[in-house]
N, C-alpha and C. Protein backbone atom coordinates (compact mmCIF):
# COMPACT_ATOMS: atom_id res chain seq x y z
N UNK A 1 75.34 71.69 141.72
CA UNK A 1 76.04 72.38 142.77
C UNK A 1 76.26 71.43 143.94
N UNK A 2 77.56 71.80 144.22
CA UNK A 2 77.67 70.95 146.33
C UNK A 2 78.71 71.80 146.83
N UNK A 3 78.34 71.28 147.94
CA UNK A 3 79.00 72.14 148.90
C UNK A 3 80.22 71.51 148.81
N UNK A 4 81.46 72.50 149.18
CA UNK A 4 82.55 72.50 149.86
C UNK A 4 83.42 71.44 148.46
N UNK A 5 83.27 72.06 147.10
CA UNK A 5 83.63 71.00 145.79
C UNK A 5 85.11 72.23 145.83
N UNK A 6 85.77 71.52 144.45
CA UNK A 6 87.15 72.20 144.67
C UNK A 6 86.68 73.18 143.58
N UNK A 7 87.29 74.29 143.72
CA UNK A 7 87.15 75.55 142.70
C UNK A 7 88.75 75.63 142.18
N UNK A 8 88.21 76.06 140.88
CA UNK A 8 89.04 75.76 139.97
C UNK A 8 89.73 77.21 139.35
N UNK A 9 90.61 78.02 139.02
CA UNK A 9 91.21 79.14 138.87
C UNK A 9 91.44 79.18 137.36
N UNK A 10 90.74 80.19 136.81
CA UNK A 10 91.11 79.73 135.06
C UNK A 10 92.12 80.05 134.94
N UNK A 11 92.81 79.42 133.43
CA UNK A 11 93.80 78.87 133.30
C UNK A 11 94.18 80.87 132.37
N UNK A 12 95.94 80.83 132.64
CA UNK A 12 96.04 82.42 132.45
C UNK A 12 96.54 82.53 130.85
N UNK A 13 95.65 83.29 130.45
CA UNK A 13 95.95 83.73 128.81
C UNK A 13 96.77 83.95 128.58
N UNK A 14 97.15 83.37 127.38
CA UNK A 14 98.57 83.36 126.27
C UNK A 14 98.99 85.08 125.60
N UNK A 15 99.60 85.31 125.60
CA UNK A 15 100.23 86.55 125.41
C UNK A 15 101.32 86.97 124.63
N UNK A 16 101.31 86.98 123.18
CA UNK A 16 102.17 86.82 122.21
C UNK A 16 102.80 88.39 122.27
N UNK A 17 104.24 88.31 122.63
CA UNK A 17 105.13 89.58 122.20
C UNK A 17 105.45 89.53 121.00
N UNK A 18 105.44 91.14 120.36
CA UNK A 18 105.99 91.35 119.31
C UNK A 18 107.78 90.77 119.22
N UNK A 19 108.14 90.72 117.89
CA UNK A 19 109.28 90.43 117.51
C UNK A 19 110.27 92.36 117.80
N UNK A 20 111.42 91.92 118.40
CA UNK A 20 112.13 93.10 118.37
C UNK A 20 112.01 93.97 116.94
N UNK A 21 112.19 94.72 116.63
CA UNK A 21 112.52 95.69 115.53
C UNK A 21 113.44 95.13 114.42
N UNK A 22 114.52 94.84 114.74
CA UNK A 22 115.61 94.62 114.19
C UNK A 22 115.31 93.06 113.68
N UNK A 23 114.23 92.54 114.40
CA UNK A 23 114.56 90.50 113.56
C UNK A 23 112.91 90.43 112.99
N UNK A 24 112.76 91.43 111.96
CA UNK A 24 112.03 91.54 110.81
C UNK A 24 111.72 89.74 110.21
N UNK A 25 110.79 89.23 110.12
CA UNK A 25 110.88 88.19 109.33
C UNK A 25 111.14 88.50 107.57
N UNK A 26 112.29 87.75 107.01
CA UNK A 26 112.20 88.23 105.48
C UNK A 26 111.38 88.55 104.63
N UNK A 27 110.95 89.51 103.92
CA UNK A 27 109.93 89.47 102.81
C UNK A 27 109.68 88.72 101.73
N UNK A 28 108.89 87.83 101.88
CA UNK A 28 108.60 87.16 100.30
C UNK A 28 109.31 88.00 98.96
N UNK A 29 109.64 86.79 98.37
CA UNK A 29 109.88 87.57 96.98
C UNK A 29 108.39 87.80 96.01
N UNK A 30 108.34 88.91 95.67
CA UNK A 30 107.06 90.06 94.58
C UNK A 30 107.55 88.67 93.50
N UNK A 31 106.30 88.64 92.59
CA UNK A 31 106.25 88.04 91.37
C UNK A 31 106.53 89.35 90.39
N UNK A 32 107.15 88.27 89.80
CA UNK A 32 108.16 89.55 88.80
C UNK A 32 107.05 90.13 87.74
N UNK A 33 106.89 90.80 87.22
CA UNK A 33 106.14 91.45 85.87
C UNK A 33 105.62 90.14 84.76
N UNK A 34 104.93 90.02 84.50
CA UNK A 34 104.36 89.37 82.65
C UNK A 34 105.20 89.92 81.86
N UNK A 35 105.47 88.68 80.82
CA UNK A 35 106.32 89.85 79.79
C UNK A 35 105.06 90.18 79.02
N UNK A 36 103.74 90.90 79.07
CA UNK A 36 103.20 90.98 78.13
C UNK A 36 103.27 92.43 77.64
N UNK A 37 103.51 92.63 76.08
CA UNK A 37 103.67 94.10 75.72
C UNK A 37 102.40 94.99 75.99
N UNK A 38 102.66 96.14 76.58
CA UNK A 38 101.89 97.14 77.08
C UNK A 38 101.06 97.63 75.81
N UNK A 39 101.37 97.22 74.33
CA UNK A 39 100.65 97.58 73.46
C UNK A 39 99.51 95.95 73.46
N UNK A 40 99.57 95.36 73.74
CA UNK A 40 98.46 93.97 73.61
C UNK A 40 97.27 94.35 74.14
N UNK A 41 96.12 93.79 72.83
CA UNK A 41 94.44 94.39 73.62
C UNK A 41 94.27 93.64 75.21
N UNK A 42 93.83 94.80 75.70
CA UNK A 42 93.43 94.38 77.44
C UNK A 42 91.98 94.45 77.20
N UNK A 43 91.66 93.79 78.24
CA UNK A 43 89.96 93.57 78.32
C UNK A 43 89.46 94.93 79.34
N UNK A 44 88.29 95.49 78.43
CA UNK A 44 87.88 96.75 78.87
C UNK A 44 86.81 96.22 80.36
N UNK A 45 86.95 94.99 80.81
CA UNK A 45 85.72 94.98 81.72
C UNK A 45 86.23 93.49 82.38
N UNK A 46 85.40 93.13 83.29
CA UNK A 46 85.82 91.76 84.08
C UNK A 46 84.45 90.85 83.75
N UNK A 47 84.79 89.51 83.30
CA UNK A 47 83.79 88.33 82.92
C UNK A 47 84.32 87.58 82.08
N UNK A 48 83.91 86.51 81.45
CA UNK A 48 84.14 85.37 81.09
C UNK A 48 84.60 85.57 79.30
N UNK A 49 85.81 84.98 78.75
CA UNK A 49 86.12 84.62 77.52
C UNK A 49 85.68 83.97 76.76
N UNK A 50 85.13 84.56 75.54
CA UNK A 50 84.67 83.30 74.58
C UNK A 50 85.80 83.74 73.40
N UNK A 51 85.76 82.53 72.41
CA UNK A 51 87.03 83.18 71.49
C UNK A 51 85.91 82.48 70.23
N UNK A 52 84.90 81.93 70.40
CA UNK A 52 84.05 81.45 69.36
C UNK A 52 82.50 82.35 69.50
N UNK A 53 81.75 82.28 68.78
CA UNK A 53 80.33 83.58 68.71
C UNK A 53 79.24 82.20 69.49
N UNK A 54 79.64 80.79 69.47
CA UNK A 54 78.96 79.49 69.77
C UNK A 54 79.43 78.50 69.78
N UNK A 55 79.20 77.46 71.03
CA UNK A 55 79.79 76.26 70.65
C UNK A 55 80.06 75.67 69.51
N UNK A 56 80.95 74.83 69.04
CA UNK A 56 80.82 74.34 67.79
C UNK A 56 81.20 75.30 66.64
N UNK A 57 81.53 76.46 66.99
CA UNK A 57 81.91 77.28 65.85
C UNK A 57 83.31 77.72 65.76
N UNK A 58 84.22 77.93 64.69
CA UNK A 58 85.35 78.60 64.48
C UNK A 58 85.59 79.76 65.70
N UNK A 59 86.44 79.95 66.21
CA UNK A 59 87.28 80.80 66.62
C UNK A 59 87.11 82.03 65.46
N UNK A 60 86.74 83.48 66.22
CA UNK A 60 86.75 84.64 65.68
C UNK A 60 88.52 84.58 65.28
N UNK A 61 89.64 84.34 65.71
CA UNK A 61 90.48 84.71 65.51
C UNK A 61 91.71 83.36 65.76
N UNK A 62 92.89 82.91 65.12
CA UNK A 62 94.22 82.64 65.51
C UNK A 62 95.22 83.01 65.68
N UNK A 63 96.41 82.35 65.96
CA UNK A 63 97.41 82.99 65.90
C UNK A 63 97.77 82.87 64.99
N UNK A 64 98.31 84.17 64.43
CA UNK A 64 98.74 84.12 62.52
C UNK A 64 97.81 84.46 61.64
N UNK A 65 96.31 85.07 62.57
CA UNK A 65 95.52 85.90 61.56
C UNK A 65 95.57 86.95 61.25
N UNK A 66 95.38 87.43 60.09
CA UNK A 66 95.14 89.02 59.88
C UNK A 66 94.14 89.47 59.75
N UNK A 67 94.24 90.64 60.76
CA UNK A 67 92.63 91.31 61.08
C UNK A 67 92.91 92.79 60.58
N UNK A 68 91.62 93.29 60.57
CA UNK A 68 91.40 94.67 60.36
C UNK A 68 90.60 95.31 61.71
N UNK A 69 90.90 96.59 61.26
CA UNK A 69 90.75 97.43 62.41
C UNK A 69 89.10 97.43 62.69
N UNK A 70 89.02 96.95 63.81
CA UNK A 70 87.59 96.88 64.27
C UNK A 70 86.56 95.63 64.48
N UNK A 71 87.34 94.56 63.47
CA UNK A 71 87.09 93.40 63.56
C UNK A 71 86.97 92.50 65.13
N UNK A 72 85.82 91.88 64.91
CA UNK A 72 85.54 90.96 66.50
C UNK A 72 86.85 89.71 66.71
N UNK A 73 87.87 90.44 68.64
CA UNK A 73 88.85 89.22 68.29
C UNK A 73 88.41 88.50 69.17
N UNK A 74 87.08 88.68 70.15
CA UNK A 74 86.58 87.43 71.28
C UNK A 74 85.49 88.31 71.34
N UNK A 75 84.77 87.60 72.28
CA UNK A 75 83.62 88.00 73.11
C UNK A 75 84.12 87.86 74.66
N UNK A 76 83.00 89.12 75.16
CA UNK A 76 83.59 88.69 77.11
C UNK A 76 81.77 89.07 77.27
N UNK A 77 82.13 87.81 78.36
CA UNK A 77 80.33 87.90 79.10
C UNK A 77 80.31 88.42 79.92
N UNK A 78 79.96 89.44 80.81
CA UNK A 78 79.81 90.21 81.70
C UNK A 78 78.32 90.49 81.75
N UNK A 79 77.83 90.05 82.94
CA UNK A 79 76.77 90.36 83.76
C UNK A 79 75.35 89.69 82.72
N UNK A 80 75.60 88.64 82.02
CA UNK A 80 75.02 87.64 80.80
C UNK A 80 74.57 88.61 79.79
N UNK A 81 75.42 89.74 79.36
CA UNK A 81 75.33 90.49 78.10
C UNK A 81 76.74 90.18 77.60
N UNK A 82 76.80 89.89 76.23
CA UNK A 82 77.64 89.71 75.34
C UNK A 82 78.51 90.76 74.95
N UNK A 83 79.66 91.04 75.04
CA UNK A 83 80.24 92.49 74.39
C UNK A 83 81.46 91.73 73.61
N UNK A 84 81.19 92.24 72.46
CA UNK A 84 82.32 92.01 71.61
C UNK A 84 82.95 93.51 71.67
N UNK A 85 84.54 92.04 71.55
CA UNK A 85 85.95 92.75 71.92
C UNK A 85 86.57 93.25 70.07
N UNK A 86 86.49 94.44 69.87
CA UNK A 86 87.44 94.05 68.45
C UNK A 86 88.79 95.18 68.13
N UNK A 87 89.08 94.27 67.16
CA UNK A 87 91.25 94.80 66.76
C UNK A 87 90.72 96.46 67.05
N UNK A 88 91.75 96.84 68.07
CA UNK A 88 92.10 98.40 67.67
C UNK A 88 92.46 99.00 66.99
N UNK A 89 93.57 98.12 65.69
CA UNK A 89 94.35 97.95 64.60
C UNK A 89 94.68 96.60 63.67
N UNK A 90 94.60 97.06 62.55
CA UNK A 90 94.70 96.17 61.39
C UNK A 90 96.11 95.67 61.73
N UNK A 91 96.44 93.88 61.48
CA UNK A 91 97.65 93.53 62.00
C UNK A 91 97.13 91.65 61.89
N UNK A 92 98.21 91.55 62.44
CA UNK A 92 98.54 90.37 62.23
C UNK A 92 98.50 89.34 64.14
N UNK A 93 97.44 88.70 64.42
CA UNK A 93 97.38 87.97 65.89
C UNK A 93 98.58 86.92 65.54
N UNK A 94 99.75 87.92 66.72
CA UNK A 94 100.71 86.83 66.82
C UNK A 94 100.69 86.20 68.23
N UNK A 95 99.87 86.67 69.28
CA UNK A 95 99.61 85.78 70.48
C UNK A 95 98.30 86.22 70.98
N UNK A 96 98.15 84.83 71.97
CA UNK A 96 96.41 84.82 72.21
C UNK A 96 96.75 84.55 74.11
N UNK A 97 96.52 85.27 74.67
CA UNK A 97 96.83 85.26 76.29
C UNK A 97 95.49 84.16 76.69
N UNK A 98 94.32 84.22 76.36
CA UNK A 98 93.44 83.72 77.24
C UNK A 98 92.88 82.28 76.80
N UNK A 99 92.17 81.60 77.50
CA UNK A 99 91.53 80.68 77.23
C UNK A 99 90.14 80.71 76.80
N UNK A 100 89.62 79.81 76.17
CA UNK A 100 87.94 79.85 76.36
C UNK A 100 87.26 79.65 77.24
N UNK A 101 86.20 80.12 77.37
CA UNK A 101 85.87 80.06 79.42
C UNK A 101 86.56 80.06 79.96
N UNK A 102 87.55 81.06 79.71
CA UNK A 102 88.46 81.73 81.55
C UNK A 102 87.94 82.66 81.46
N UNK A 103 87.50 83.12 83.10
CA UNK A 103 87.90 84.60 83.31
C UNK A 103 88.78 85.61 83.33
N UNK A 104 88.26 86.84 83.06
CA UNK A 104 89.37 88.15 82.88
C UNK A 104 88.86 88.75 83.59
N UNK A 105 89.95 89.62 84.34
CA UNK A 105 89.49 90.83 84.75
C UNK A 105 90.12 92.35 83.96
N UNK A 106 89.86 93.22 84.78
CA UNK A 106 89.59 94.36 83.75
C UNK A 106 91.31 94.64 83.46
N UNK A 107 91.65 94.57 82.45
CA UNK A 107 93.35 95.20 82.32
C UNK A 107 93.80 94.06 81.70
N UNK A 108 93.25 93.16 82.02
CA UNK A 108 94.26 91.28 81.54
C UNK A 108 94.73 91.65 80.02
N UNK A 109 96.09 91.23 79.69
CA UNK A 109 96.31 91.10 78.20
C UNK A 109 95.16 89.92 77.52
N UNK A 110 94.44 90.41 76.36
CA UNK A 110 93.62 89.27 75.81
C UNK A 110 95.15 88.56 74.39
N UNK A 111 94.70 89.81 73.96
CA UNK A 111 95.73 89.48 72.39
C UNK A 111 96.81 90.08 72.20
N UNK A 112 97.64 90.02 71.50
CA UNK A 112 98.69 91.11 70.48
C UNK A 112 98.81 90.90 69.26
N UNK A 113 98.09 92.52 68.71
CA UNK A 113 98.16 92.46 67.12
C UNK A 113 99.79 93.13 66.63
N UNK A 114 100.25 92.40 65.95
CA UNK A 114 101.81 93.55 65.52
C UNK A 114 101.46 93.52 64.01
């Protein structure tokens, strides 16, 4: 402290006005839809893809296999319990949406059996 020092007046806050009504900034363009068919197995839960039962092992499934109804087409890890995923229908895996160790969440297309 001293006497008779200069005092100083704080400095006056910034004050952002809204934009008029009418000068809207444009809306981003929405990402368009997946083409994935609404019949392709979705994953009943959110966690991690396996498409093998263990390292080093075959793939439960390819593209261009034919499965039967009920058959294991991955595994998903959720909460470090194992749940096997299997065909809802006997058919033929003509596409495979996911990777090994990616995550899914709940709804993701995994497969499509036709």
């Amino acid at each position: 402290m001293s006497r008779g020092g200069t005092v100083y007046a704080p400095a006056p806050a910034f004050v952002a006005h809204a934009p008029p009504p009418g000068a809207a900034p444009a809306a981003a363009p929405q990402p368009t839809p997946s083409a994935v068919p609404v019949d392709a197995v979705k994953s009943p839960m959110v966690g991690t893809v396996y498409r093998a039962s263990q390292p080093g092992t075959p793939n439960f499934v390819e593209v261009g296999t034919e499965v039967k109804a009920g058959q294991t087409l991955l595994i998903i890890e959720a909460m470090k319990t194992m749940n096997q995923i299997p065909a809802p229908r006997a058919g033929k895996v003509t596409q495979i949406y996911v990777q090994n160790g990616s995550p899914v969440e709940y709804g993701e297309a995994l497969v499509l059996i036709e």
